[in-house]
Protein backbone atom coordinates (compact mmCIF):
# COMPACT_ATOMS: atom_id res chain seq x y z
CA UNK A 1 61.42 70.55 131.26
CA UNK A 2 63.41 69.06 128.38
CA UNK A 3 61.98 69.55 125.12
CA UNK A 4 62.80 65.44 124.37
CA UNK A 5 59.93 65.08 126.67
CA UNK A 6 57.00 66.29 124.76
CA UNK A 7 58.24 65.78 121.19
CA UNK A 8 56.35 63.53 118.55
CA UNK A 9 52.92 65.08 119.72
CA UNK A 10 49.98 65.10 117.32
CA UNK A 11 47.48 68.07 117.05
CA UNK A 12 44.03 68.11 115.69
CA UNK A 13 42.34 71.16 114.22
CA UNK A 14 38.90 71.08 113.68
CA UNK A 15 35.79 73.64 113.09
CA UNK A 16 32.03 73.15 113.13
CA UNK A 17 30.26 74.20 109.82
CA UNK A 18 27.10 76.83 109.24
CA UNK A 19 24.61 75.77 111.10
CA UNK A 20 20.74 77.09 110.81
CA UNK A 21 17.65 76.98 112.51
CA UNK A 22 16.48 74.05 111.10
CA UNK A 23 19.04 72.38 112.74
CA UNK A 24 20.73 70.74 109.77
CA UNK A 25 24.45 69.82 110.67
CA UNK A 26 26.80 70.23 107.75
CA UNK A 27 29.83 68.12 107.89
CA UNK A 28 32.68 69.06 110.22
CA UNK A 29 35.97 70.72 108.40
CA UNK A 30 39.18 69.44 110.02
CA UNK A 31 42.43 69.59 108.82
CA UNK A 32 44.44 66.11 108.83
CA UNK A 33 46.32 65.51 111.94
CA UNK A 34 49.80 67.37 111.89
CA UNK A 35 53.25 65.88 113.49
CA UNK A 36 54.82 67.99 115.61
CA UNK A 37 59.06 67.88 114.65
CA UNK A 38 61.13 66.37 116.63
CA UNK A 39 63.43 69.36 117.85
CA UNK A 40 59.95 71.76 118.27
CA UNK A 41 58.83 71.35 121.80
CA UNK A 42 54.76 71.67 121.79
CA UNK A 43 55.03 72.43 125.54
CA UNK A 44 56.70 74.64 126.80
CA UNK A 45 57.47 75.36 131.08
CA UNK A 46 54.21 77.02 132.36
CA UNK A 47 53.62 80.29 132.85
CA UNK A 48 53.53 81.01 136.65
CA UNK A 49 50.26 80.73 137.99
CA UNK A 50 48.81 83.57 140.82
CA UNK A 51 47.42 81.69 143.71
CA UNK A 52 44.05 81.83 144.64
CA UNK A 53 42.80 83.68 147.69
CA UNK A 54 40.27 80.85 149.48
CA UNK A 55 39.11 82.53 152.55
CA UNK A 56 35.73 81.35 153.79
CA UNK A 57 36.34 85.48 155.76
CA UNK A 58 35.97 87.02 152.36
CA UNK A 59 32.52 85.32 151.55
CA UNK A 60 30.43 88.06 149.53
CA UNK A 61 27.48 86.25 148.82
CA UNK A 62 25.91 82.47 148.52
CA UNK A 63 24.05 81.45 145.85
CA UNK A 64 21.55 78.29 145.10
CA UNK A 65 20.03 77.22 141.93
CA UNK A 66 17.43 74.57 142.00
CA UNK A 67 18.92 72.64 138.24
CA UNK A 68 15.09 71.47 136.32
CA UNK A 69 16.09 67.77 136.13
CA UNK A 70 13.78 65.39 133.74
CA UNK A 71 14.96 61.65 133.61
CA UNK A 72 13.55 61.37 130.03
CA UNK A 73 16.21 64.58 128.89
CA UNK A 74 14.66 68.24 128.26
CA UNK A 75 11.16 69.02 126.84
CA UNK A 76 10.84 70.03 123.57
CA UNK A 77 7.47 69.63 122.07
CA UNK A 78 4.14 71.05 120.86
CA UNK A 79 0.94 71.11 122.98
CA UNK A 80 -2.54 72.70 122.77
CA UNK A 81 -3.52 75.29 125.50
CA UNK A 82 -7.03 76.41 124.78
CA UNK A 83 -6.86 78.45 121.73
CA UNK A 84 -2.98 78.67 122.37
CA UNK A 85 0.30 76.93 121.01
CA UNK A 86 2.17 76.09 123.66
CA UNK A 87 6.27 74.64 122.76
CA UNK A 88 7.77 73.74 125.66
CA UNK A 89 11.39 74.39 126.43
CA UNK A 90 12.63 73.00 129.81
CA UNK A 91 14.30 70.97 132.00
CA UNK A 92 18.14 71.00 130.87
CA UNK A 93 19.43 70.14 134.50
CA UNK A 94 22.70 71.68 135.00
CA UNK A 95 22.99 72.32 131.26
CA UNK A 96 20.77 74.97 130.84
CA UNK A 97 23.37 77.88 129.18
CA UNK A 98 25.50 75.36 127.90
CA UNK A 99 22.32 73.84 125.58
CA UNK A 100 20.84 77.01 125.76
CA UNK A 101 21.26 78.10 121.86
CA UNK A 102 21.29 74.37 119.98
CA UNK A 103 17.08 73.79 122.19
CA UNK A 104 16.00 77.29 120.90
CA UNK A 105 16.79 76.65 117.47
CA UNK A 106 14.57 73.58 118.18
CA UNK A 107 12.19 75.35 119.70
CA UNK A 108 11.92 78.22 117.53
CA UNK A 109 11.65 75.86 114.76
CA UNK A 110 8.30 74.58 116.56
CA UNK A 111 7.01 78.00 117.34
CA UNK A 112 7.26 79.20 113.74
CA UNK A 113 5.82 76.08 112.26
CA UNK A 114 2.52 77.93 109.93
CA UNK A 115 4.10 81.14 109.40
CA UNK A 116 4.05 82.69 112.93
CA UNK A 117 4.73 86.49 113.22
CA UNK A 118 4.14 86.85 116.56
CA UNK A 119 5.28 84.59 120.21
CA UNK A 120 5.86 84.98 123.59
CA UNK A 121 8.25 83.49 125.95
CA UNK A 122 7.34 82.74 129.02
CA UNK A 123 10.37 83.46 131.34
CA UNK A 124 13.50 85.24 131.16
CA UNK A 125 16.29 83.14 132.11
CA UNK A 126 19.12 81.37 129.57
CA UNK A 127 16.93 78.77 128.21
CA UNK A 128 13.89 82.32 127.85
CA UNK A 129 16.30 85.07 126.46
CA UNK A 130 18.24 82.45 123.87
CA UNK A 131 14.64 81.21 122.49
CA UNK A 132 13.53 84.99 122.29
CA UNK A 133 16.55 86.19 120.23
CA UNK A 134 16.20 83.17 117.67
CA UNK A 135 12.66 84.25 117.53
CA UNK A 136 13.60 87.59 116.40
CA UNK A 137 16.44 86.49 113.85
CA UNK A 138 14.05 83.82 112.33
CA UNK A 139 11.41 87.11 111.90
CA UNK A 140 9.13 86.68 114.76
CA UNK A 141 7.83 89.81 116.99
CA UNK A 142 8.43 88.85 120.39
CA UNK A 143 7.96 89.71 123.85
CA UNK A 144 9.15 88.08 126.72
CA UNK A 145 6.73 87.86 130.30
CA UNK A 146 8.43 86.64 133.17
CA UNK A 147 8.36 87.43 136.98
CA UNK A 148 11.84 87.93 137.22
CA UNK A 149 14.57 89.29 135.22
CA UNK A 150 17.80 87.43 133.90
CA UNK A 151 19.36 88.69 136.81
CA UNK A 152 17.40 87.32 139.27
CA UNK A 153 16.83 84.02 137.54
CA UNK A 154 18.16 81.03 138.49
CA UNK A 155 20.20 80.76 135.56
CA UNK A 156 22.02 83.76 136.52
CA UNK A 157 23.31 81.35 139.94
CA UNK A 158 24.64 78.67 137.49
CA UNK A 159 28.55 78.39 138.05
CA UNK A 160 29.33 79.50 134.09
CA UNK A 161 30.81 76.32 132.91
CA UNK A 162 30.60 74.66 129.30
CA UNK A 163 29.06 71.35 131.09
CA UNK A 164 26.42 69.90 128.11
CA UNK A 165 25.80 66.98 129.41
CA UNK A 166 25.68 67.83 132.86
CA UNK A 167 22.85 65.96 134.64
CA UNK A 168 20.84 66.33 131.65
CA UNK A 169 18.95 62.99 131.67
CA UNK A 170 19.15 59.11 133.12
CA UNK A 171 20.53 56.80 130.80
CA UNK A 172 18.03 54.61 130.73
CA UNK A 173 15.08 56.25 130.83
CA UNK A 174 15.89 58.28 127.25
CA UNK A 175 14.52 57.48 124.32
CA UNK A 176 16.41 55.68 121.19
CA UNK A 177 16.78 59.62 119.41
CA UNK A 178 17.95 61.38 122.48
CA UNK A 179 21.83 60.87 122.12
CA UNK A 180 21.53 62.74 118.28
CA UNK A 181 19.11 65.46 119.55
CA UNK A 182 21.49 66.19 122.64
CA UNK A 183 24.30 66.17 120.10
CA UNK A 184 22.47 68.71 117.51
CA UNK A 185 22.19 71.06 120.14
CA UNK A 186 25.49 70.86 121.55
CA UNK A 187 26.90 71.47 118.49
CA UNK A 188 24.67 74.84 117.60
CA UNK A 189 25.26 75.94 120.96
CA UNK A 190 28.94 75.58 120.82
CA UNK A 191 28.97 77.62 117.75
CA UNK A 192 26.70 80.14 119.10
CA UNK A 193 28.58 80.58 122.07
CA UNK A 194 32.03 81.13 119.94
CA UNK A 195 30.56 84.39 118.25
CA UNK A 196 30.81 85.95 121.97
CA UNK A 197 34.20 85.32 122.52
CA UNK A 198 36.82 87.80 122.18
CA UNK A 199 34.33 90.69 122.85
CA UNK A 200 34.34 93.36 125.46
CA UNK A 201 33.59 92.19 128.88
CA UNK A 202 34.33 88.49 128.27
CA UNK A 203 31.18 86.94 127.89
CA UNK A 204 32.62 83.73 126.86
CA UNK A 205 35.89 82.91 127.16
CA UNK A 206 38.23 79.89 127.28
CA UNK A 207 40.52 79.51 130.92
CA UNK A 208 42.65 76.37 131.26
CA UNK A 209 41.27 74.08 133.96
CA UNK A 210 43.46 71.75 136.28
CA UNK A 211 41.79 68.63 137.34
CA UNK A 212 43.91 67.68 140.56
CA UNK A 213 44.38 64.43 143.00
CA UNK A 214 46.75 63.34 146.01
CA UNK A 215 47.12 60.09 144.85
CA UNK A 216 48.09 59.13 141.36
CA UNK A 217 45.42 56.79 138.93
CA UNK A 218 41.69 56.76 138.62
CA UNK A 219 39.65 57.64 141.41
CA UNK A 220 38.71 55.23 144.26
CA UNK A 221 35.36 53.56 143.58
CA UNK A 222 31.94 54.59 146.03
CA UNK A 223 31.59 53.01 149.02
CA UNK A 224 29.11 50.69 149.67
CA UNK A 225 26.45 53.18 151.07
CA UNK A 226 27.17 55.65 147.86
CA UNK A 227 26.68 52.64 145.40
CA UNK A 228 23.39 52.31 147.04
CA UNK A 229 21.88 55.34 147.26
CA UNK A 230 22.83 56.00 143.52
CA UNK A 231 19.10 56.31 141.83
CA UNK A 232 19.73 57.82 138.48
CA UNK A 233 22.48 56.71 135.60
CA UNK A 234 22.79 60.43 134.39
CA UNK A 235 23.52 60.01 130.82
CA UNK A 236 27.12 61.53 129.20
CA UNK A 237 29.08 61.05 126.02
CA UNK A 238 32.23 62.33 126.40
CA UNK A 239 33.25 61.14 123.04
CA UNK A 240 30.30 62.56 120.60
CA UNK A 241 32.25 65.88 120.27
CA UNK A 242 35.85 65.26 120.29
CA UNK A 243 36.29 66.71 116.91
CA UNK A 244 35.48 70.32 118.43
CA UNK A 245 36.19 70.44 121.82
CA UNK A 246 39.36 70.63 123.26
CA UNK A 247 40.84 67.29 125.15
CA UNK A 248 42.50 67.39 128.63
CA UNK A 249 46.26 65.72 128.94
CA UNK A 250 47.83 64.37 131.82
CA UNK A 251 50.57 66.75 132.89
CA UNK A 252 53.95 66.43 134.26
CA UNK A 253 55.57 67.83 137.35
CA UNK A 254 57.37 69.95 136.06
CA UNK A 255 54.63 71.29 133.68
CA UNK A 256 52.29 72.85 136.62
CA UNK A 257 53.29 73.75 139.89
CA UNK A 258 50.54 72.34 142.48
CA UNK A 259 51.85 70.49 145.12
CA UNK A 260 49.57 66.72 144.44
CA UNK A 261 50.44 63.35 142.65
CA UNK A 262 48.62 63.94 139.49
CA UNK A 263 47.15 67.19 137.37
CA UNK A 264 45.51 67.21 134.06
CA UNK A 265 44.37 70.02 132.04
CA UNK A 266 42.00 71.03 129.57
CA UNK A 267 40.62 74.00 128.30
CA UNK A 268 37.38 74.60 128.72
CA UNK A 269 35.04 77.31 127.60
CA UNK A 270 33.60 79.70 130.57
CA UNK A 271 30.52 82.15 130.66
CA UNK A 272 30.86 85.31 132.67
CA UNK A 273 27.31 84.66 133.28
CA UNK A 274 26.66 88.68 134.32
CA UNK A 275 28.43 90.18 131.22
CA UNK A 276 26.57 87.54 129.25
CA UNK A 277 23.19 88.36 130.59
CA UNK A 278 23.30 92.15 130.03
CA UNK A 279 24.34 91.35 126.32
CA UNK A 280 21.63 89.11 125.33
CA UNK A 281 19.17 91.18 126.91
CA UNK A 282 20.15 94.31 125.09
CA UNK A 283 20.51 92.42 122.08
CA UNK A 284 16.91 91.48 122.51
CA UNK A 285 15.78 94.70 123.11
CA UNK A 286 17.61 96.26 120.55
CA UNK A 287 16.14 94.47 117.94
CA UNK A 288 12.43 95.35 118.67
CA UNK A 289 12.08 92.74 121.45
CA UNK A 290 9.53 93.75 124.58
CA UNK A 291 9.85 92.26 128.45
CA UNK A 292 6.69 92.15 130.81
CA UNK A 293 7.06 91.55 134.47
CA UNK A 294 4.32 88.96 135.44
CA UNK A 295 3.44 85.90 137.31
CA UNK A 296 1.24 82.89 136.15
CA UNK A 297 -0.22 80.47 138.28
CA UNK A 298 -1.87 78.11 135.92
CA UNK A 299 -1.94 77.21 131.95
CA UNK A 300 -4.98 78.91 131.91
CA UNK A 301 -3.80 82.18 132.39
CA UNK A 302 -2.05 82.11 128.95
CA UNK A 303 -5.26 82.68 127.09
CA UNK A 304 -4.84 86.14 128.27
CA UNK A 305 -1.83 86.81 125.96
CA UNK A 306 -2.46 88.30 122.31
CA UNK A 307 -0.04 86.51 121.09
CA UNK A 308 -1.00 82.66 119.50
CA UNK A 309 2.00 81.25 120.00
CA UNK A 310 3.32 80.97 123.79
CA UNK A 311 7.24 79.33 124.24
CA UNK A 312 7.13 77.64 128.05
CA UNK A 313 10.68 78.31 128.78
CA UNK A 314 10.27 78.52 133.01
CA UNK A 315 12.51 75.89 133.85
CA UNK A 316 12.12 74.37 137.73
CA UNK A 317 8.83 76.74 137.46
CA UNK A 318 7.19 73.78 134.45
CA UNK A 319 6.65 71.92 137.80
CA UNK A 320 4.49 74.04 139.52
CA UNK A 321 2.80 75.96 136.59
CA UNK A 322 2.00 72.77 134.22
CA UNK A 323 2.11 70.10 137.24
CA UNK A 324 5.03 68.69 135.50
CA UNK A 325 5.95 66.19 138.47
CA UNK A 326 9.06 64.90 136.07
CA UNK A 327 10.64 68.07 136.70
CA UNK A 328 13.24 66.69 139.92
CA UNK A 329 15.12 69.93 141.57
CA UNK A 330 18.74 69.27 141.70
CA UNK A 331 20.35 71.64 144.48
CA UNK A 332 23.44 73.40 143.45
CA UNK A 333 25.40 75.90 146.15
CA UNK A 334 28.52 78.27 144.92
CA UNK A 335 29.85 80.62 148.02
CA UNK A 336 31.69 83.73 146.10
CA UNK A 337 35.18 85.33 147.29
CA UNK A 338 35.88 88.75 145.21
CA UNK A 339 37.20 88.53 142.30
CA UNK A 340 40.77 87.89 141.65
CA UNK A 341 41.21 89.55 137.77
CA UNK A 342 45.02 88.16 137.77
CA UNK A 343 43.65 84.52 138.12
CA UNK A 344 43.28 83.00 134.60
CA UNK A 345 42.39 79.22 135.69
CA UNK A 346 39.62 76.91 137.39
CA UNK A 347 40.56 74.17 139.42
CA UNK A 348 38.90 70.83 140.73
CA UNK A 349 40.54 69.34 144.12
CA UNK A 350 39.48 67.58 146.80
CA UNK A 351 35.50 67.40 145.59
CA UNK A 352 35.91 71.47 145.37
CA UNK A 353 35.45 73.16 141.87
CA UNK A 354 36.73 77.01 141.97
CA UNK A 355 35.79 78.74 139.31
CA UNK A 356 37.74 82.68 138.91
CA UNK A 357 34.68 85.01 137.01
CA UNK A 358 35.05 89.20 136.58
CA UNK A 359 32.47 89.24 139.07
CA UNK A 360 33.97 86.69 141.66
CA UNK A 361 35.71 83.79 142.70
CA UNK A 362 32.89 80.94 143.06
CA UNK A 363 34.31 77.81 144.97
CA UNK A 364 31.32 74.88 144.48
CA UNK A 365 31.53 71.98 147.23
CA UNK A 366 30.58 68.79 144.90
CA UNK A 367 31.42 65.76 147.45
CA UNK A 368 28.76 63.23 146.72
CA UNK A 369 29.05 63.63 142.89
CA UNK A 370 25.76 63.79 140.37
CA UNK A 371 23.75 62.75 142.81
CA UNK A 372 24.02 65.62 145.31
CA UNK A 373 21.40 67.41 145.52
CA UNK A 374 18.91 65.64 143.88
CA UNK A 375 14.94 66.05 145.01
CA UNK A 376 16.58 68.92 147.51
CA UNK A 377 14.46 71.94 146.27
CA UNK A 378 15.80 73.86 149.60
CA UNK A 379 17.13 77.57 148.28
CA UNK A 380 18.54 78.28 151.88
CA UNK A 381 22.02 78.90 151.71
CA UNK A 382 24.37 76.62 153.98
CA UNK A 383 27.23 79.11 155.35
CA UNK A 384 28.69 75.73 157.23
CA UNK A 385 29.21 73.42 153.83
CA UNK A 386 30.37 76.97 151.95
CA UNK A 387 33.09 76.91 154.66
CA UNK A 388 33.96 73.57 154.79
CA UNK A 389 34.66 73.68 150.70
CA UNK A 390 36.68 76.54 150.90
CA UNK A 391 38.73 74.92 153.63
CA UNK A 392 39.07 71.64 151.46
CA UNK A 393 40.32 73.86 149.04
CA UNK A 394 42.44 75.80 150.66
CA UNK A 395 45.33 73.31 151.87
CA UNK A 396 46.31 73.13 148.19
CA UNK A 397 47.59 76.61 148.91
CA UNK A 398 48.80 75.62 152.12
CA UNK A 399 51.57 73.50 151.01
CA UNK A 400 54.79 74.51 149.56
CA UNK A 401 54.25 74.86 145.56
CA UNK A 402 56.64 73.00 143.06
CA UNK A 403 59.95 75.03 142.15
């Protein structure tokens, strides 16, 4: 690569201010945009990259997660259970960790509305154990009742990506205030998340990603069938935080070495969703913070609890446990290879996202886009489709790689 190539390239450096519970944004510090001189190349030749081991022979285990879909975005609000304050705190669709700090600020600010001492959460998995520890740090005893673990949870299935705005509502079924509330939690969360990168175990860390294609240009459009079938306009903005996140680039050939027409990259944050769990839930504990194993079958059951404040964090479970028939299961399947520690990318190619975690390789088959999945609340796993989207990703290590 000649350093001519890449010269007169412009880099923006931005950070997100304090932000508190209350969820009051202060302005975003950024430094004016700085021009890279002429003779200093910004890029330099990559780094070579180890290849990735896709064997559908080396499957360790198949996970599902059932993501809590709501067309009209997440639930966030106050209701009256008997004598009990109920704040619920669900359906994030596939967004659940990456939201998971900005709605419990939200939430928390709900819960200790009137001076509240005491709460429970009801369930334990990203969107329960978040809530909980901004609880305790806004001075709130807490204990957390939940049938399962954050182990066991569905959130602890998610693939670990920073994907905000993934599935998270329909377009057009929001409200006028639901692009700024999104955006307020976004931005706490991304902060939040940034104070666990860098530690032991990785919790959170940042990988470069490579977004690859055969053919050069945008994707084809749907066929005719796909355009059909296409029920929901899931609401994105891609734009609302460019002044924080980072922004992919289209890449040359000689700046990656997979054998296809066109790679971009970005760098994108990533949760090592088991190092992560064990953190927050000795953080919780450590500061005072209680977890009960139990199972409710109605609202009802809630006047049992002492405490007069109850945080509804149960995710696909709203549906069943407060009839919440808005709550539309979105089926999600990653088959996991053992981990590869020398890999330090993810990858999308050929509808296949492979995502390298300390605790495996997960390779997640998303042919059929948003849509797939949707109103499938089957937890089976599918050994033939885990297969088939290791194979798809396979052949790009099949081919000879660029010198």
């Amino acid at each position: 690569m000649t350093p001519s190539a890449e010269t007169s390239r412009r880099v923006l450096l931005s950070g997100l201010g304090g932000l508190g519970i209350s969820g009051a944004l202060s302005a975003c510090a950024s430094t004016a945009p700085v021009t890279i001189a002429p003779s200093r190349p910004l890029f330099l030749a990559p780094a070579p990259l180890a290849p990735l081991r896709l064997d559908a022979r080396l499957i360790t285990r198949t996970t599902v997660c059932l993501r809590p879909f709501r067309a009209a975005g997440p639930r966030i609000e106050v209701e009256p259970v008997g004598d009990k304050r109920v704040v619920h705190n669900y359906g994030h669709g596939g967004s659940g960790w990456s939201l998971s700090w900005g709605s419990a600020a939200i939430a928390a600010a709900y819960a200790m509305q009137g001076g509240t001492r005491e709460a429970a959460v009801i369930g334990c998995g990203a969107i329960g154990i978040t809530t909980a520890i901004t609880l305790q740090r806004a001075g709130a005893k807490v204990t957390i009742y939940a049938s399962e673990r954050l182990p066991e949870s569905r959130s602890a299935r998610a693939s670990g990506m920073w994907t905000p705005d993934s599935r998270i509502a329909d377009a057009d079924k929001v409200d006028a205030a639901f692009p700024a509330v999104w955006e307020r939690m976004a931005r706490l969360s991304w902060a939040r998340h940034q104070t666990y990168v860098g530690l032991p175990g990785e919790p959170v860390s940042f990988l470069d990603r490579y977004i690859l294609a055969d053919a050069a240009g945008p994707p084809k459009p749907p066929s005719a069938p796909e355009r059909e079938r296409k029920e929901i306009r899931f609401a994105i903005y891609p734009d609302a935080l460019n002044d924080i996140v980072p922004r992919s680039r289209q890449l040359t050939a000689a700046e990656h070495p997979f054998p296809v027409a066109s790679a971009r990259r970005l760098t994108q944050m990533q949760f090592n969703v088991a190092d992560l769990a064990e953190r927050l839930t000795t953080e919780f504990l450590r500061e005072g913070g209680r977890i009960e194993t139990r199972t409710f079958h109605s609202p009802t059951e809630l006047s049992t609890l002492p405490q007069p404040v109850i945080v509804n964090c149960t995710g696909y479970g709203a549906r069943a446990l407060f009839g919440d028939d808005s709550v539309v299961p979105v089926r999600g399947q990653i088959a996991w290879l053992p981990p590869q520690p020398e890999v330090r990318y993810s990858l999308y190619y050929n509808g296949v996202s492979v995502i390298p975690r300390p605790d495996g390789v997960g390779v997640q088959g998303l042919r059929g886009g948003d849509m797939l999945g949707y109103g499938d609340d089957d937890e089976t796993p599918d050994r033939a489709d885990a297969e088939a989207a290791i194979a798809r990703a396979a052949t790009l290590f099949d081919r000879p790689a660029r010198a």
